[in-house]
Protein backbone atom coordinates (compact mmCIF):
# COMPACT_ATOMS: atom_id res chain seq x y z
CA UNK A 1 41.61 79.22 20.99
CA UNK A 2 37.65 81.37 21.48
CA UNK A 3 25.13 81.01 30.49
CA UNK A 4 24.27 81.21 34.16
CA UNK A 5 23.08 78.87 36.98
CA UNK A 6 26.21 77.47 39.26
CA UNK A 7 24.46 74.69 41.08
CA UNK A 8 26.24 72.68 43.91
CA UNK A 9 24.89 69.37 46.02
CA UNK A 10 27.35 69.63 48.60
CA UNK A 11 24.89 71.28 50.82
CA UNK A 12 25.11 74.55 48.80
CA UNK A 13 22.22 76.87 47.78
CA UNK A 14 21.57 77.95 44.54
CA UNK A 15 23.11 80.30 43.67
CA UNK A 16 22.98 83.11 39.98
CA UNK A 17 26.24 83.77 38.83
CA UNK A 18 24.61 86.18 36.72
CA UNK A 19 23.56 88.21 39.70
CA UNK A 20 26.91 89.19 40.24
CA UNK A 21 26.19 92.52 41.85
CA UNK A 22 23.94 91.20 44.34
CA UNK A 23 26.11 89.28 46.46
CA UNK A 24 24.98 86.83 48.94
CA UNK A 25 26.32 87.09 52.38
CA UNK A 26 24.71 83.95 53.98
CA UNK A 27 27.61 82.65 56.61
CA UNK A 28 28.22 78.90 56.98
CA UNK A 29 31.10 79.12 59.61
CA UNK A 30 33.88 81.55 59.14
CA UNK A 31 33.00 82.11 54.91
CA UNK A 32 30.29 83.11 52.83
CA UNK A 33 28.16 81.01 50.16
CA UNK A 34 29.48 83.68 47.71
CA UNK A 35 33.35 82.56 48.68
CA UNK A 36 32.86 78.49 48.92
CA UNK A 37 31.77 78.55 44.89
CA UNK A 38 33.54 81.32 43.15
CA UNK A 39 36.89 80.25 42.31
CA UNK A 40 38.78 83.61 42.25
CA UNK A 41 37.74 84.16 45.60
CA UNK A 42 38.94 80.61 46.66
CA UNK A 43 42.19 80.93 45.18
CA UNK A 44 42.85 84.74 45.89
CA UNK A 45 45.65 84.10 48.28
CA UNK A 46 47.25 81.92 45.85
CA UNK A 47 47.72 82.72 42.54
CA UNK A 48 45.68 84.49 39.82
CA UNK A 49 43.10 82.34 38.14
CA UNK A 50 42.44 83.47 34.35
CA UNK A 51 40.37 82.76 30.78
CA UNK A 52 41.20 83.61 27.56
CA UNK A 53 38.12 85.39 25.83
CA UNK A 54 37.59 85.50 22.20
CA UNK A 55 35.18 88.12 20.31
CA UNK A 56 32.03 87.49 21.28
CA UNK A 57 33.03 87.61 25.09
CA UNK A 58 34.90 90.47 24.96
CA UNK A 59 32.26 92.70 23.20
CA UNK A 60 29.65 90.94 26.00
CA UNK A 61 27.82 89.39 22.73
CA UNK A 62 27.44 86.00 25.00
CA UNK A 63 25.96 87.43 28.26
CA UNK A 64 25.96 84.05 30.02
CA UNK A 65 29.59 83.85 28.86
CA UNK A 66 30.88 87.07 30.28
CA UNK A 67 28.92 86.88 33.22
CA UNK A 68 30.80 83.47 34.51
CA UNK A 69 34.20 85.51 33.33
CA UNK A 70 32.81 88.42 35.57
CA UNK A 71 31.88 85.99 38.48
CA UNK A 72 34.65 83.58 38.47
CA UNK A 73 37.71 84.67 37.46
CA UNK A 74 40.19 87.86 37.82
CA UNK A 75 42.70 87.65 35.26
CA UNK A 76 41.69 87.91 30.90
CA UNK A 77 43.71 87.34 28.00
CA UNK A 78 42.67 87.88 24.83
CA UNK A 79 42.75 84.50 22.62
CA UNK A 80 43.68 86.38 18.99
CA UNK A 81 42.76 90.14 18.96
CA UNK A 82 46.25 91.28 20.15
CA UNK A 83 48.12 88.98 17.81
CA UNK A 84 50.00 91.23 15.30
CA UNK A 85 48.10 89.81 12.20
CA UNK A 86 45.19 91.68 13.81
CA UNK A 87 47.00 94.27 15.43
CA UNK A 88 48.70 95.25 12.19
CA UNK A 89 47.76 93.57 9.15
CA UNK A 90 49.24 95.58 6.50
CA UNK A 91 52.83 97.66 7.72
CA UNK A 92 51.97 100.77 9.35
CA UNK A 93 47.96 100.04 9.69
CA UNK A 94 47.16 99.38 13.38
CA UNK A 95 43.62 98.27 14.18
CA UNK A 96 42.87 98.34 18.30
CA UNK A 97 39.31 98.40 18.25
CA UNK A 98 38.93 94.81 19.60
CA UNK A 99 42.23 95.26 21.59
CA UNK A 100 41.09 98.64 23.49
CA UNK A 101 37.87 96.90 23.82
CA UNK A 102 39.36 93.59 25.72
CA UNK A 103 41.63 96.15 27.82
CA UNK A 104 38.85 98.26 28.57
CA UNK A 105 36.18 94.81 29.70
CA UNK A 106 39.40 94.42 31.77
CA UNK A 107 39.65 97.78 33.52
CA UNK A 108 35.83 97.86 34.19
CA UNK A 109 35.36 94.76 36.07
CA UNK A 110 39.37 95.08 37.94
CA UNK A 111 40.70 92.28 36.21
CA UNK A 112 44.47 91.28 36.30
CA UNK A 113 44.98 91.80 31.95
CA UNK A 114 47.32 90.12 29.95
CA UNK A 115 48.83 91.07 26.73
CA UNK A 116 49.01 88.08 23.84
CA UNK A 117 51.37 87.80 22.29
CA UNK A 118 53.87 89.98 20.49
CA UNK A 119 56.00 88.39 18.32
CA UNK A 120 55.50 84.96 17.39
CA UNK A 121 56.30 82.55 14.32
CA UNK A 122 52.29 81.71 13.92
CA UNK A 123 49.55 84.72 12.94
CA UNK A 124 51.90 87.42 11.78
CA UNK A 125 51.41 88.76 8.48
CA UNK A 126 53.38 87.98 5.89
CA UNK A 127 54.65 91.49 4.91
CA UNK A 128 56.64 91.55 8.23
CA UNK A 129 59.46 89.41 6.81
CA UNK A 130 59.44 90.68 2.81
CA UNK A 131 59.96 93.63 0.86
CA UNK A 132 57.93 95.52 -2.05
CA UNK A 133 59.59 92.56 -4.21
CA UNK A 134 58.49 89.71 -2.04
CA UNK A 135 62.71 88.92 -0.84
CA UNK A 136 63.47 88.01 2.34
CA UNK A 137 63.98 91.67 3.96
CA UNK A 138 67.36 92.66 5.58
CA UNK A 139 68.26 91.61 9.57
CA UNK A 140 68.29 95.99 10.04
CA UNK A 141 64.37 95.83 8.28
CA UNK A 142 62.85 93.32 10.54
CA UNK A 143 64.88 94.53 13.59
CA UNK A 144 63.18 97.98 13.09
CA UNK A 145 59.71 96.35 11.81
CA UNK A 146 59.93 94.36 15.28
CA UNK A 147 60.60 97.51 17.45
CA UNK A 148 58.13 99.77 15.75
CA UNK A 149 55.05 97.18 16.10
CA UNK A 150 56.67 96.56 20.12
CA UNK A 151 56.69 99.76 21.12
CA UNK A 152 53.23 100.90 19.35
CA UNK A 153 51.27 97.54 20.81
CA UNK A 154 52.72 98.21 24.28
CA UNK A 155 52.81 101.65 24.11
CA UNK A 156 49.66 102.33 23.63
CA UNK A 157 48.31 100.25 26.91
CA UNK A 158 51.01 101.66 29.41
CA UNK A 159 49.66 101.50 32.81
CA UNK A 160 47.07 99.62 31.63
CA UNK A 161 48.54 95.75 30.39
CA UNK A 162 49.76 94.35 33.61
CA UNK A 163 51.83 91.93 31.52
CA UNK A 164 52.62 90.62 27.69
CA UNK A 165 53.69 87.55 26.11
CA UNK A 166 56.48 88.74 24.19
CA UNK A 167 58.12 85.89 22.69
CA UNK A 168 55.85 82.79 22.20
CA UNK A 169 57.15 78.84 21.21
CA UNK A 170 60.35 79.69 19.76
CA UNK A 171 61.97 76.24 21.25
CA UNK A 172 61.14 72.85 19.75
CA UNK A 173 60.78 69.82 21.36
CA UNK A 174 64.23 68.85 20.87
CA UNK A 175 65.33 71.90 22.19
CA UNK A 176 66.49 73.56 19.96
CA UNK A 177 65.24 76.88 18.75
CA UNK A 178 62.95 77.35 16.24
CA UNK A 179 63.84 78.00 12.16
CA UNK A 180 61.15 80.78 12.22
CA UNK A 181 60.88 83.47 9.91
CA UNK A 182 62.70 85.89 12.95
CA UNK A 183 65.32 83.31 13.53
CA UNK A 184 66.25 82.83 10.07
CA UNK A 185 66.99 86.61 9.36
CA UNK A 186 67.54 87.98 12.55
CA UNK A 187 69.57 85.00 14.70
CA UNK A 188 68.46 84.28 17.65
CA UNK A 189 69.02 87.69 19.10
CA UNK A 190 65.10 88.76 18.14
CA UNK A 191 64.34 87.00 21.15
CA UNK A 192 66.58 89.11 23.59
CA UNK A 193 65.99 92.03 20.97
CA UNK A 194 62.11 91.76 21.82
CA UNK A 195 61.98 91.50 25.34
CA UNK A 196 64.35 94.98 25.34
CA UNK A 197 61.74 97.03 23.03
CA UNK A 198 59.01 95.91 25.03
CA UNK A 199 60.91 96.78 28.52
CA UNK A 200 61.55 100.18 26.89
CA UNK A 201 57.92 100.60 26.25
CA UNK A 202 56.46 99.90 29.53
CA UNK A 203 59.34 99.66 32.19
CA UNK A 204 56.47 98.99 34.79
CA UNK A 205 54.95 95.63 32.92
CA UNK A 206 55.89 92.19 33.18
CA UNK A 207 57.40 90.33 30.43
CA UNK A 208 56.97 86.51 29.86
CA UNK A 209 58.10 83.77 27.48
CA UNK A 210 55.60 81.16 27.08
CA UNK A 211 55.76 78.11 25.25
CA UNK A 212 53.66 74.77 24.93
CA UNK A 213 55.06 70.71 25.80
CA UNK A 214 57.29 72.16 28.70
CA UNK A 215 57.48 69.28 30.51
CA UNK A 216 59.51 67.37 27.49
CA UNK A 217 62.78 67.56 29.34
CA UNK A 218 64.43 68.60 26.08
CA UNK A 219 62.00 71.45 25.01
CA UNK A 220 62.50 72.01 29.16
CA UNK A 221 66.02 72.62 28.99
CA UNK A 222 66.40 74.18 26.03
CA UNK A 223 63.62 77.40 27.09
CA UNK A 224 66.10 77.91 30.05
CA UNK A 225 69.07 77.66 28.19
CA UNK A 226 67.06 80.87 26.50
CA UNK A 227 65.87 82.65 29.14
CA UNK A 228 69.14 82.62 30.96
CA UNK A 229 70.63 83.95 28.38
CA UNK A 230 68.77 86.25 28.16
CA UNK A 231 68.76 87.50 31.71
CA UNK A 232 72.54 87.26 31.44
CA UNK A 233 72.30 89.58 28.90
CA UNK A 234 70.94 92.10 31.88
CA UNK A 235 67.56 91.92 29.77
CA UNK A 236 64.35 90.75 31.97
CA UNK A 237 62.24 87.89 31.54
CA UNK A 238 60.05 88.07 34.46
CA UNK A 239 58.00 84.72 34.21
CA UNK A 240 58.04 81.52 31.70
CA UNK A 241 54.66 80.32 30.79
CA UNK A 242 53.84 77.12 30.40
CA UNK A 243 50.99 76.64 28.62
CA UNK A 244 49.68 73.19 29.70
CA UNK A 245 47.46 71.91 27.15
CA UNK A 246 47.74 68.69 28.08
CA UNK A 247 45.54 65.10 27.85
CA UNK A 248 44.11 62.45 30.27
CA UNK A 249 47.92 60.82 30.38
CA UNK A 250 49.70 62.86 29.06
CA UNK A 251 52.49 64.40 30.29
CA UNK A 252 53.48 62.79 33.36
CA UNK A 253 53.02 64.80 36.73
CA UNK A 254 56.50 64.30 38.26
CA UNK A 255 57.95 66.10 35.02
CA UNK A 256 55.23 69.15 35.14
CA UNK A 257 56.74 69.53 38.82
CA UNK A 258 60.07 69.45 37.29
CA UNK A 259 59.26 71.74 34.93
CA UNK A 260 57.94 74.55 38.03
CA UNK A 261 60.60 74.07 40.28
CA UNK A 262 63.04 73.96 37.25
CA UNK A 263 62.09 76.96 35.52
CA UNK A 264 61.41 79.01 38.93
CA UNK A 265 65.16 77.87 39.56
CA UNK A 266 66.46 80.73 37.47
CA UNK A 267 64.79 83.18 39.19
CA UNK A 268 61.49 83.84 37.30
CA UNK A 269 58.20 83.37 38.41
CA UNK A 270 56.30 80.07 36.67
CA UNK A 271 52.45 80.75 35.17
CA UNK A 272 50.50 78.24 33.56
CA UNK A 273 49.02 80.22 30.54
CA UNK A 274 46.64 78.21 28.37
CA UNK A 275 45.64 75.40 30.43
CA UNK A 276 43.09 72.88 28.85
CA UNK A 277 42.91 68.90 29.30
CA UNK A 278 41.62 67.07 26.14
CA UNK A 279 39.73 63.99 26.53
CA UNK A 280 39.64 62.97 23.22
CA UNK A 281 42.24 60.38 21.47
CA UNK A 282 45.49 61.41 20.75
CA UNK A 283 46.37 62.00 17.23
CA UNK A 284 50.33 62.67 18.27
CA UNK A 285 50.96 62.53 22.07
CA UNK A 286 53.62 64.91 22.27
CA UNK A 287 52.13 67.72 19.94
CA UNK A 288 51.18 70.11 22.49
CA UNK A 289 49.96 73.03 20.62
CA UNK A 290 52.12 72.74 17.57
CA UNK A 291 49.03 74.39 15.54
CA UNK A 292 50.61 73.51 11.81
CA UNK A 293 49.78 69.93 12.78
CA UNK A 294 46.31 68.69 11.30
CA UNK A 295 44.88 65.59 10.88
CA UNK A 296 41.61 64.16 8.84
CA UNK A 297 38.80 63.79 10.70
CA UNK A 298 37.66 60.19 11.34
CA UNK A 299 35.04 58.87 13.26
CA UNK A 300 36.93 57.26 15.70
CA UNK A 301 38.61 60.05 16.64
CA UNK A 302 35.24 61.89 17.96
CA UNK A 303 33.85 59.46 20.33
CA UNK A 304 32.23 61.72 22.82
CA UNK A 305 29.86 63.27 20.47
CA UNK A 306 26.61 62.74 22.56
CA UNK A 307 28.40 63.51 26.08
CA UNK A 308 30.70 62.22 28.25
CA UNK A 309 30.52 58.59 29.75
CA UNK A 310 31.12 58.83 33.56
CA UNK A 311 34.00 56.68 33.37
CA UNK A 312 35.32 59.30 31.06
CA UNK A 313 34.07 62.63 33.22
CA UNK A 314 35.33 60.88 36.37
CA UNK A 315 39.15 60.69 35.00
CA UNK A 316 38.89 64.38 33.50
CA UNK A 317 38.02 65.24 37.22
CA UNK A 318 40.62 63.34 38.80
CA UNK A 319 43.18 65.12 36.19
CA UNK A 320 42.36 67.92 37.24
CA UNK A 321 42.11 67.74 40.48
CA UNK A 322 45.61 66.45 40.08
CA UNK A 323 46.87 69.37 38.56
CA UNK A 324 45.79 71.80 40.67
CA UNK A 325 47.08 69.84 43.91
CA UNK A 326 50.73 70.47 41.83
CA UNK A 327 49.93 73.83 41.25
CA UNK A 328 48.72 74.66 44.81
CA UNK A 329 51.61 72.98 46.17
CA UNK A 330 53.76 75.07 44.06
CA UNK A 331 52.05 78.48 44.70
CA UNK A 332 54.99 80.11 46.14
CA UNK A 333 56.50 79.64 42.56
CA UNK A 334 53.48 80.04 40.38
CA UNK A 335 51.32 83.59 40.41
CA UNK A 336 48.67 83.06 37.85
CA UNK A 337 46.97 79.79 36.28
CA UNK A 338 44.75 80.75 33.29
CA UNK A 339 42.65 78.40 31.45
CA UNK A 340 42.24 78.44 27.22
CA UNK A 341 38.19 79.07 27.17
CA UNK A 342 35.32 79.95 29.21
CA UNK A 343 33.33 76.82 28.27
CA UNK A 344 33.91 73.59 26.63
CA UNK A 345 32.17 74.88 23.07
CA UNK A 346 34.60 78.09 23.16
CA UNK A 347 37.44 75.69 22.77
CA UNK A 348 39.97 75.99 20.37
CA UNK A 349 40.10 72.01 21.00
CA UNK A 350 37.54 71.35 19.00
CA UNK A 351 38.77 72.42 15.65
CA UNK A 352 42.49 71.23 16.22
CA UNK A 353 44.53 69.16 15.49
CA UNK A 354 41.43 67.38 14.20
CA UNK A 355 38.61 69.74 13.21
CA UNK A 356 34.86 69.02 13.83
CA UNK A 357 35.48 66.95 16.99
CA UNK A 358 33.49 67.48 20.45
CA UNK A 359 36.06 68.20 23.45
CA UNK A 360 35.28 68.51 27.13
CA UNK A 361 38.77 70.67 28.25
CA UNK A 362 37.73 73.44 30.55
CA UNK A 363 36.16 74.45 33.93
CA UNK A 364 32.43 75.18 32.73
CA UNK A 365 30.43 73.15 30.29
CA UNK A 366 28.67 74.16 26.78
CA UNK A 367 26.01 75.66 28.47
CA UNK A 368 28.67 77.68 31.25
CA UNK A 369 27.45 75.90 33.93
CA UNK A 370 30.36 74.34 36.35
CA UNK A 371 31.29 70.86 36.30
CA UNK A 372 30.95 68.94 39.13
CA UNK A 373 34.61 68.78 39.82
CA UNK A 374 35.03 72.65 40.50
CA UNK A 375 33.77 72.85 43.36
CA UNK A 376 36.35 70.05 44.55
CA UNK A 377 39.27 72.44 43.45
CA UNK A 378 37.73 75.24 45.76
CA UNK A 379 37.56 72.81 48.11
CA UNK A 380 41.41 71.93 47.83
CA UNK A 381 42.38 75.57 48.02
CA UNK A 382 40.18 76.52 50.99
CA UNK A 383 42.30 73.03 52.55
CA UNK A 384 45.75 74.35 51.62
């Protein structure tokens, strides 16, 4: 939840991904070197491809970082800046330094920039739901609180946010909706409530709900139970995110397709918002990103210390590979795929739900070079 030689032996050149404004133009048929290796270029007719960048990236601290984010990919999201417990951490107190800095990277190098998140049960400060006497404040309180942070957040980056997580994982797994802090003193109306202050902020931006495990047919049904209500309420939801952190099995392929074709069903466009593949043993299966679940470390649990065996790279290749064949098939429905980390030591992965592990889950290695396998998803989008 927070470098550059791109080498490829499929009869490709060298080429610098830091030299990104010296572009090479070499023709091999109809395309360039330059658009056979760089993925936003590959998928540009498709759908957006995205990171999430954390501090260090997004004040260009790690210049073998940002320059793979400049190279490869056209859509940022900020993994905690714009979270209200950094926003806002003390009622009336904003703090945008890091936030106008993440929107301004975005601006400068034309990227597609999304806002995350706005209200959500996780990382908001406690004052938000208590008084001066540390009660429970009133439904009218954190209705107000709620609208006042909304419009401030998204008000300040009219124009400029293209879209926002506004609500994020307010359905369990069983379906039903969250007990959350908002729930329990507002009713379920926050959600509805939310999207409408952030629609009166910036008319112009998108709005998405997002949650993690969508492909549990419960959790699936329940988050458009929600979002239909909510568009029957004449309230917009313009896309559902699914997050996708997902594992070498887990979940099942045939219910992720469900899941798209499902939630574009009610009208909404699908993005896949936080996309990482874990390769290490499963603590709990079906947690998804349900980040108030930790577990001790053991040594079993963190067998890939030294590397990868090939056995185990070849099946997080396949996965993905797998994935992306979904997702390409799908690309009428689905208009952005972001994953959660530049490279594999960025990841929040390796801290949760078991901390001190080493994880493999993204695109580019520890070092932000490529893994073999990208080149093979360029490949399947130049084919589709």
């Amino acid at each position: 939840m927070n470098k550059v030689k791109i080498v490829f032996f499929a009869g490709i050149a060298t080429l610098g991904l830091a030299c990104t404004s010296t572009k090479s133009q070499q023709v091999t048929g109809d395309r360039t070197i330059e658009d056979q290796v760089i993925l936003k270029h590959a998928f540009k007719d498709k759908f957006y491809i995205g990171t999430a960048l954390n501090l260090e990236q997004i004040w260009e601290r790690n210049a073998a970082a940002i320059s793979v984010v400049k190279a490869q990919f056209n859509s940022i999201v900020a993994e905690n800046c714009m979270k209200s417990m950094y926003l806002q951490p003390r009622e009336g107190e904003f703090n945008f330094k890091d936030a106008d800095r993440f929107v301004a990277l975005g601006e400068q190098h034309g990227m597609h920039i999304i806002g995350h998140t706005l209200m959500w049960h996780s990382q908001t400060p406690t004052w938000f739901f208590i008084d001066d006497k540390g009660k429970d404040v009133s439904r009218e309180v954190l209705i107000e609180r709620m609208r006042k942070h909304i419009h401030t957040v998204v008000g300040r980056y009219k124009g400029r946010v293209h879209g926002w997580d506004v609500v994020n994982e307010a359905v369990l797994d069983n379906g039903e909706l969250r007990k959350s802090k908002f729930y329990n003193i507002i009713g379920k109306d926050f959600i509805k409530l939310a999207f409408q202050f952030a629609q009166e902020a910036d008319p112009n931006a998108e709005f998405y709900y997002n949650d993690y495990s969508t492909a549990i047919p419960a959790k699936r049904n329940g988050i458009m139970k929600l979002v239909k209500e909510v568009l029957d309420s004449g309230v917009r939801v313009d896309a559902i995110g699914m997050q996708e952190h997902n594992g070498l099995d887990n979940p099942a392929l045939s219910e992720v397709e469900k899941t798209i074709v499902d939630f574009a069903s009610l009208g909404t466009k699908v993005m896949v918002t936080e996309m990482d593949i874990s390769v290490l043993p499963h603590v709990n299966p079906n947690m998804g990103a349900e980040i108030s679940e930790t577990y001790q470390y053991k040594n079993e649990l963190n067998p890939y210390k030294e590397g990868l065996p090939d056995a185990i790279a070849k099946a997080l290749a396949s996965r993905y590979k797998d994935f992306f064949k979904l997702y390409l098939k799908h690309d009428d429905k689905i208009t952005r795929v972001t994953v959660w980390g530049v490279g594999d030591g960025d990841s929040w992965k390796n801290g949760w739900p078991v901390p001190g592990r080493t994880d493999y889950p993204l695109l580019f290695d520890r070092e932000y070079k490529p893994k073999p396998f990208v080149k093979d998803l360029i490949e399947l989008a130049k084919q589709k």
